[in-house]
PDB file of N, CA and C in Angstrom:
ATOM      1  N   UNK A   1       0.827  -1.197   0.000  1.00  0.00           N
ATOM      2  CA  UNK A   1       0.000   0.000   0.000  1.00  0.00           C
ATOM      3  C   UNK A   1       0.869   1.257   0.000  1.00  0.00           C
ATOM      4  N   UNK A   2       1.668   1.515   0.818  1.00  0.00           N
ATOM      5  CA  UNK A   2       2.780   2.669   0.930  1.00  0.00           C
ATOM      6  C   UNK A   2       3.257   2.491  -0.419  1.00  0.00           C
ATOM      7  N   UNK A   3       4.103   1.549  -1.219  1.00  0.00           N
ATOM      8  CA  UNK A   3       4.536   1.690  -2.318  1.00  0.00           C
ATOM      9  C   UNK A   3       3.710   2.134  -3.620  1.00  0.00           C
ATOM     10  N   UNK A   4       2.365   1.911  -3.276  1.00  0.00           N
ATOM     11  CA  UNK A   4       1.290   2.577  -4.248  1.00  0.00           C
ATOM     12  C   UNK A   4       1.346   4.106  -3.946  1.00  0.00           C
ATOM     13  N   UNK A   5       1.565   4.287  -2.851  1.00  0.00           N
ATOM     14  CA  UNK A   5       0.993   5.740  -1.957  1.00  0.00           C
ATOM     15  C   UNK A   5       2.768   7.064  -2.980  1.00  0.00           C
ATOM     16  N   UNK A   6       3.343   5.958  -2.816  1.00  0.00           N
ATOM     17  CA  UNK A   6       4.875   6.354  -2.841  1.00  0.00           C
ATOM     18  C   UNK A   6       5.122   6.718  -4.803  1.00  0.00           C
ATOM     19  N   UNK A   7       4.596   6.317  -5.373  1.00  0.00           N
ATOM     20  CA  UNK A   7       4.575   6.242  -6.438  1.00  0.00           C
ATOM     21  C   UNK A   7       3.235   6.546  -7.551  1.00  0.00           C
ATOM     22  N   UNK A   8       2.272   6.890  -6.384  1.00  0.00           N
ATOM     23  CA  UNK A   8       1.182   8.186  -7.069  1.00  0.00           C
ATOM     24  C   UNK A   8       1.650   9.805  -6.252  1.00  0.00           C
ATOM     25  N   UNK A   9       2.628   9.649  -5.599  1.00  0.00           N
ATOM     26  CA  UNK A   9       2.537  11.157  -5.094  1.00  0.00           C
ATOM     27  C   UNK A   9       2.247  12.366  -5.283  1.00  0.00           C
ATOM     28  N   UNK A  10       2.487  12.311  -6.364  1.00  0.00           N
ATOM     29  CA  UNK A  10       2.541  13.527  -7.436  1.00  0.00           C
ATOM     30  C   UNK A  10       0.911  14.027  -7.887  1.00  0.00           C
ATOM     31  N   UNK A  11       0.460  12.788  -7.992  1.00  0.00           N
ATOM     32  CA  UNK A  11      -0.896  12.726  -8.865  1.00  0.00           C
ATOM     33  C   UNK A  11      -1.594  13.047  -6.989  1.00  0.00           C
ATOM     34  N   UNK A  12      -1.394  12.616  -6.372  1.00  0.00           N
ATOM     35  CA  UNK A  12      -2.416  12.861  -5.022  1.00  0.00           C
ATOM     36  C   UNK A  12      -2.163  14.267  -4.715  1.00  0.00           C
ATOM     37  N   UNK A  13      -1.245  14.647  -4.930  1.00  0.00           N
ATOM     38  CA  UNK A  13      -0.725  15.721  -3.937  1.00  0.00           C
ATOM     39  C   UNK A  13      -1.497  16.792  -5.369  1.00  0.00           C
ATOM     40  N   UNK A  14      -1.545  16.803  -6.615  1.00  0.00           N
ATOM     41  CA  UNK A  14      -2.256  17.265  -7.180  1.00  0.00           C
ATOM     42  C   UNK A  14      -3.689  17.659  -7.140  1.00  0.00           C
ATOM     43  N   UNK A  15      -4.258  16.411  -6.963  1.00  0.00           N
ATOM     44  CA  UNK A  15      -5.483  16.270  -6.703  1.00  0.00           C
ATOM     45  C   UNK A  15      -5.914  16.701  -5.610  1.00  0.00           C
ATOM     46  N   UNK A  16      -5.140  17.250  -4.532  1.00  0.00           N
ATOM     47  CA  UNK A  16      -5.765  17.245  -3.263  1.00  0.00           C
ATOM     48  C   UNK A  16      -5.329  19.476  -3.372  1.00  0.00           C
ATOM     49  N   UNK A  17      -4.244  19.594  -3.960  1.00  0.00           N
ATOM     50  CA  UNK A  17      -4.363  21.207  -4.255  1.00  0.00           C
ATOM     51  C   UNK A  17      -5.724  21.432  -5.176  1.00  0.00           C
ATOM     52  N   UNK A  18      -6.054  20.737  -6.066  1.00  0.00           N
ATOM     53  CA  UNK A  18      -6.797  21.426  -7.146  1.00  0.00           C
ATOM     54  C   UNK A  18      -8.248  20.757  -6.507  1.00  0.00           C
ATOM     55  N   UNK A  19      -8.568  20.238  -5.357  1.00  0.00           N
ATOM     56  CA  UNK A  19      -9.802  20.415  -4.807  1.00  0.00           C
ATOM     57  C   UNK A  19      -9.764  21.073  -3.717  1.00  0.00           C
ATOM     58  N   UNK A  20      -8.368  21.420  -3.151  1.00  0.00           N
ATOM     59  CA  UNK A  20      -9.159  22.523  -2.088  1.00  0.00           C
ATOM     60  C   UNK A  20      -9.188  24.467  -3.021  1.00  0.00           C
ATOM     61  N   UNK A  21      -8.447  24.162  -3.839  1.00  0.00           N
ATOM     62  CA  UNK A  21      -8.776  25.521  -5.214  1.00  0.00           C
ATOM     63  C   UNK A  21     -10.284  25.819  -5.213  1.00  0.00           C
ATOM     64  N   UNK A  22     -10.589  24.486  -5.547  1.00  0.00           N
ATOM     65  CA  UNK A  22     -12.244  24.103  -5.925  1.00  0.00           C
ATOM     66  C   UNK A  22     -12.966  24.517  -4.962  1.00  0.00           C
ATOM     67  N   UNK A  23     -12.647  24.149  -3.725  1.00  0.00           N
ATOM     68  CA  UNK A  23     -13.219  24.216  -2.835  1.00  0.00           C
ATOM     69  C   UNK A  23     -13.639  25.334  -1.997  1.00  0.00           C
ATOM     70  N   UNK A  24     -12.251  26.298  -2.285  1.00  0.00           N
ATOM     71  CA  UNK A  24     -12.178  27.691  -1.741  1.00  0.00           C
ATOM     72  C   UNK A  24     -13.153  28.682  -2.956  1.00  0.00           C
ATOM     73  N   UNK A  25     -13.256  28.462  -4.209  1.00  0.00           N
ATOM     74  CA  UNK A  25     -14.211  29.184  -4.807  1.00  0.00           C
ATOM     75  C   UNK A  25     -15.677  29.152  -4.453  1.00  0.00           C
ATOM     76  N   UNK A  26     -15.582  27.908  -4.881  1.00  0.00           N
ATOM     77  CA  UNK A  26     -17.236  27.638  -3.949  1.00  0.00           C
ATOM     78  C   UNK A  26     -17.520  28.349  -2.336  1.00  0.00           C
ATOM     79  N   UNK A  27     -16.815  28.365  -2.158  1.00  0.00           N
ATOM     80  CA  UNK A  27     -17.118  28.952  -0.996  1.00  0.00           C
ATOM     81  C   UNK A  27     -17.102  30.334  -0.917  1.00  0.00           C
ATOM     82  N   UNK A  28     -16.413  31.166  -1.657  1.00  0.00           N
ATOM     83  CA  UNK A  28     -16.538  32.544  -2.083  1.00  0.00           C
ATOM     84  C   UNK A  28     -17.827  32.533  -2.529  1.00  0.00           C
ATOM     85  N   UNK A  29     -17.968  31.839  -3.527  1.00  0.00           N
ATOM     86  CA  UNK A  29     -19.050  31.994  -4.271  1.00  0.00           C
ATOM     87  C   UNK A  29     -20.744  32.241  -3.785  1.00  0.00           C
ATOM     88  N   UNK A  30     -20.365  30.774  -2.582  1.00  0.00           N
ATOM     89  CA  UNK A  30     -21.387  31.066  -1.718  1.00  0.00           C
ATOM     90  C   UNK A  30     -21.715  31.998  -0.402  1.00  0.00           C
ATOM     91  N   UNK A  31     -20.390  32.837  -0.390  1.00  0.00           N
ATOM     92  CA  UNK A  31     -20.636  33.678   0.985  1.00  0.00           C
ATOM     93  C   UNK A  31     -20.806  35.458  -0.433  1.00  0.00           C
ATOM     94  N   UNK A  32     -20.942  34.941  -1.341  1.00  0.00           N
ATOM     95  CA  UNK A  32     -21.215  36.422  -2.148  1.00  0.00           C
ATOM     96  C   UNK A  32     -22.574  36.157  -2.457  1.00  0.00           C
ATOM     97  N   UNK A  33     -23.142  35.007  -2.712  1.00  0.00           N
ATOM     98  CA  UNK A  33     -24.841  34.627  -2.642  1.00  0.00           C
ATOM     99  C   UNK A  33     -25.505  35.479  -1.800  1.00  0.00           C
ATOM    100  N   UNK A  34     -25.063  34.720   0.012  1.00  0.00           N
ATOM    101  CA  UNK A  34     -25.718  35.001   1.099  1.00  0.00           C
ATOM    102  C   UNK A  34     -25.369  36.769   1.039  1.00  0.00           C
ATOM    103  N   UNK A  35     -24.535  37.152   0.805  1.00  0.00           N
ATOM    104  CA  UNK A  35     -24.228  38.553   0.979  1.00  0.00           C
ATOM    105  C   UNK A  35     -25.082  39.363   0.139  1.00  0.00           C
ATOM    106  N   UNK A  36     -25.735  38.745  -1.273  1.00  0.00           N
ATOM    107  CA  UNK A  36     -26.331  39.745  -2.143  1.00  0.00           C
ATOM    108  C   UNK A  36     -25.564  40.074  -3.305  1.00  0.00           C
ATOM    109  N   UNK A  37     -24.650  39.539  -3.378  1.00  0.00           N
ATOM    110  CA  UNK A  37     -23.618  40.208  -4.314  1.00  0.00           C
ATOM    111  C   UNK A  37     -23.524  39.103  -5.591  1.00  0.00           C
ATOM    112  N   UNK A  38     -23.187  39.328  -7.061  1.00  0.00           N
ATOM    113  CA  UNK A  38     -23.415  38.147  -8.401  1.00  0.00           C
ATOM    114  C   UNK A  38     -22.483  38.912  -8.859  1.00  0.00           C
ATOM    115  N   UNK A  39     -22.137  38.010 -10.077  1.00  0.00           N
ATOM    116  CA  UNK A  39     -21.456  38.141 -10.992  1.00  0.00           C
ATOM    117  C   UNK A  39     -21.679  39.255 -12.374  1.00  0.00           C
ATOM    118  N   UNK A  40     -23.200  39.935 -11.960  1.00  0.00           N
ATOM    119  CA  UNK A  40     -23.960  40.119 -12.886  1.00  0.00           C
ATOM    120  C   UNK A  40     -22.926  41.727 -13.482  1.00  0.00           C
ATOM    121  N   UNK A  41     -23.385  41.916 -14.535  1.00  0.00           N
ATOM    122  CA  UNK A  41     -22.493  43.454 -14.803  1.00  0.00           C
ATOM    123  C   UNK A  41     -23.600  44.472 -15.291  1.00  0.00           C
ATOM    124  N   UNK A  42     -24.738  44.255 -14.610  1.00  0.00           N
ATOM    125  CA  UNK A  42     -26.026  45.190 -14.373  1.00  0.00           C
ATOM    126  C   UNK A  42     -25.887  45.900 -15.599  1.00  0.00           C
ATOM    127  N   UNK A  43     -25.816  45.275 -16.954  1.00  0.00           N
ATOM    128  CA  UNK A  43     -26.180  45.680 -18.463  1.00  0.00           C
ATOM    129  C   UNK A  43     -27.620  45.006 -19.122  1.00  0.00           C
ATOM    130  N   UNK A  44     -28.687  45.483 -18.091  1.00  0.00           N
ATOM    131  CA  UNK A  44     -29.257  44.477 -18.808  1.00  0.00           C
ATOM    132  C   UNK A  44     -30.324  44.968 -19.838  1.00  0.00           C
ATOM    133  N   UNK A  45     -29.737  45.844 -20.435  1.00  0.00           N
ATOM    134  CA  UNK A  45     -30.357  46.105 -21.762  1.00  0.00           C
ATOM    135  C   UNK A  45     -29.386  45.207 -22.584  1.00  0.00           C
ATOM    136  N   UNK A  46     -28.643  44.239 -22.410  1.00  0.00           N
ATOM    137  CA  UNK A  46     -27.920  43.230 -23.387  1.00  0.00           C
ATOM    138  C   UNK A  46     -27.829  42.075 -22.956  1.00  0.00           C
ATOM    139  N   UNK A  47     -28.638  41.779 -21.811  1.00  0.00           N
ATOM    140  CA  UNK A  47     -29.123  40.354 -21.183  1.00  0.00           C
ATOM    141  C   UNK A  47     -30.071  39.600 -21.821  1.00  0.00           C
ATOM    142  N   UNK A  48     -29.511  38.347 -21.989  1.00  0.00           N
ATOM    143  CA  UNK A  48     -30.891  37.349 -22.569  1.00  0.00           C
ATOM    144  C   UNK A  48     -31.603  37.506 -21.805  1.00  0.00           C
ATOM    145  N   UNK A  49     -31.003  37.288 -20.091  1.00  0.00           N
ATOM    146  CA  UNK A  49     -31.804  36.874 -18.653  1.00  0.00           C
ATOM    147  C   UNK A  49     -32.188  38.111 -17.803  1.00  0.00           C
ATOM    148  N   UNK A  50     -32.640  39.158 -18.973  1.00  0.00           N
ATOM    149  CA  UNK A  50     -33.060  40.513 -17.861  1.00  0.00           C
ATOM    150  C   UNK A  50     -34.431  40.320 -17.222  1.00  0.00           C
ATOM    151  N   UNK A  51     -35.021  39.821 -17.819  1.00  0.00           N
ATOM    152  CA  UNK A  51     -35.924  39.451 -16.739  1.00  0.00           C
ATOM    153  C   UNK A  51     -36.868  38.756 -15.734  1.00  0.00           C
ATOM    154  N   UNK A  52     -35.775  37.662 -15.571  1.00  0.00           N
ATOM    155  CA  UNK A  52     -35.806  36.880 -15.037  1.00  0.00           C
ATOM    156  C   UNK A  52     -34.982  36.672 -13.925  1.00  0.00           C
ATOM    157  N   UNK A  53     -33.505  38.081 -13.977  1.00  0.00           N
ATOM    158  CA  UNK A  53     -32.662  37.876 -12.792  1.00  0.00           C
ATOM    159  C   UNK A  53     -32.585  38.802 -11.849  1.00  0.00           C
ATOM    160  N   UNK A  54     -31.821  39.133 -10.994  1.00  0.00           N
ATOM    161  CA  UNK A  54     -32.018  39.825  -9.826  1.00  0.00           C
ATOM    162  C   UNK A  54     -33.046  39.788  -8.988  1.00  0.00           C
ATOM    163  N   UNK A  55     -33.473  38.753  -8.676  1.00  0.00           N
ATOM    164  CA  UNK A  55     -34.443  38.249  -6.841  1.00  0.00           C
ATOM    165  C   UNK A  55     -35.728  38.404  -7.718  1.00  0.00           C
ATOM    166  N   UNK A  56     -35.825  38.813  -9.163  1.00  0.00           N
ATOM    167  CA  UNK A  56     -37.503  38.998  -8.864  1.00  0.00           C
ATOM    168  C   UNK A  56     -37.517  40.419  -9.148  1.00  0.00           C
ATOM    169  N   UNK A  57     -36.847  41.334  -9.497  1.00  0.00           N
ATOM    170  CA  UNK A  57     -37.131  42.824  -9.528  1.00  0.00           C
ATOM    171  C   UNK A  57     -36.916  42.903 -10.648  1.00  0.00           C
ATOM    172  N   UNK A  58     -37.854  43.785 -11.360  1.00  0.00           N
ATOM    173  CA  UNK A  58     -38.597  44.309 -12.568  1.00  0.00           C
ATOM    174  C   UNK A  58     -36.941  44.642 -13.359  1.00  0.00           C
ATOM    175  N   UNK A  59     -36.023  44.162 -14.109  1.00  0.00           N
ATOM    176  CA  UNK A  59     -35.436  44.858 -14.889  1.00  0.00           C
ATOM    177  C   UNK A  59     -35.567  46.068 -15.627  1.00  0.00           C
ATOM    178  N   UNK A  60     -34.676  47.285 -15.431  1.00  0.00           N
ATOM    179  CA  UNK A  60     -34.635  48.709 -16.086  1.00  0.00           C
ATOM    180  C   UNK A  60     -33.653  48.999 -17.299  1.00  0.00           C
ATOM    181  N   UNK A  61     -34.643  48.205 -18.315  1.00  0.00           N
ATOM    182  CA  UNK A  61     -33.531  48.366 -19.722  1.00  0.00           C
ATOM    183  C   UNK A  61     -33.955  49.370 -20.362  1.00  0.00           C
ATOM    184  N   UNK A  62     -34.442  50.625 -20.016  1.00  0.00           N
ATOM    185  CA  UNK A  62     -34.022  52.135 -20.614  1.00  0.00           C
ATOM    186  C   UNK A  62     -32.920  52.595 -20.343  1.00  0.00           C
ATOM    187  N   UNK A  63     -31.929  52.460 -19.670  1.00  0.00           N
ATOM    188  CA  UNK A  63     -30.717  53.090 -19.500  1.00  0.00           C
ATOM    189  C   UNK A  63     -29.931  52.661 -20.712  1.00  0.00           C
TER     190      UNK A  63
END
């Protein structure tokens, strides 16, 4: 078992940076949810999804 352990090292020690990467976005991601805050770039006179996004509030595509 150690000699398996000993000779994927590389590949574990990979795998275990690029899911806590993963892991730390998601979690941004979700403390900018709870906060109110998106990705959005409030253009939504050029949104497919103007009105359908932001909580439910009426999109203002006259600007």
């Amino acid at each position: 078992m150690m000699t398996w352990f000993a000779a994927n090292a590389g590949t574990i020690l990979t795998l275990l940076v690029l899911a806590l990467i993963v892991g730390l976005i998601i979690r941004g991601m979700i403390r900018d949810r709870r906060a109110g805050r998106s990705s959005c770039g409030n253009n939504c006179a050029h949104c497919a999804a103007a009105g359908t996004c932001h909580g439910g509030r009426k999109a203002d595509i006259t600007k």
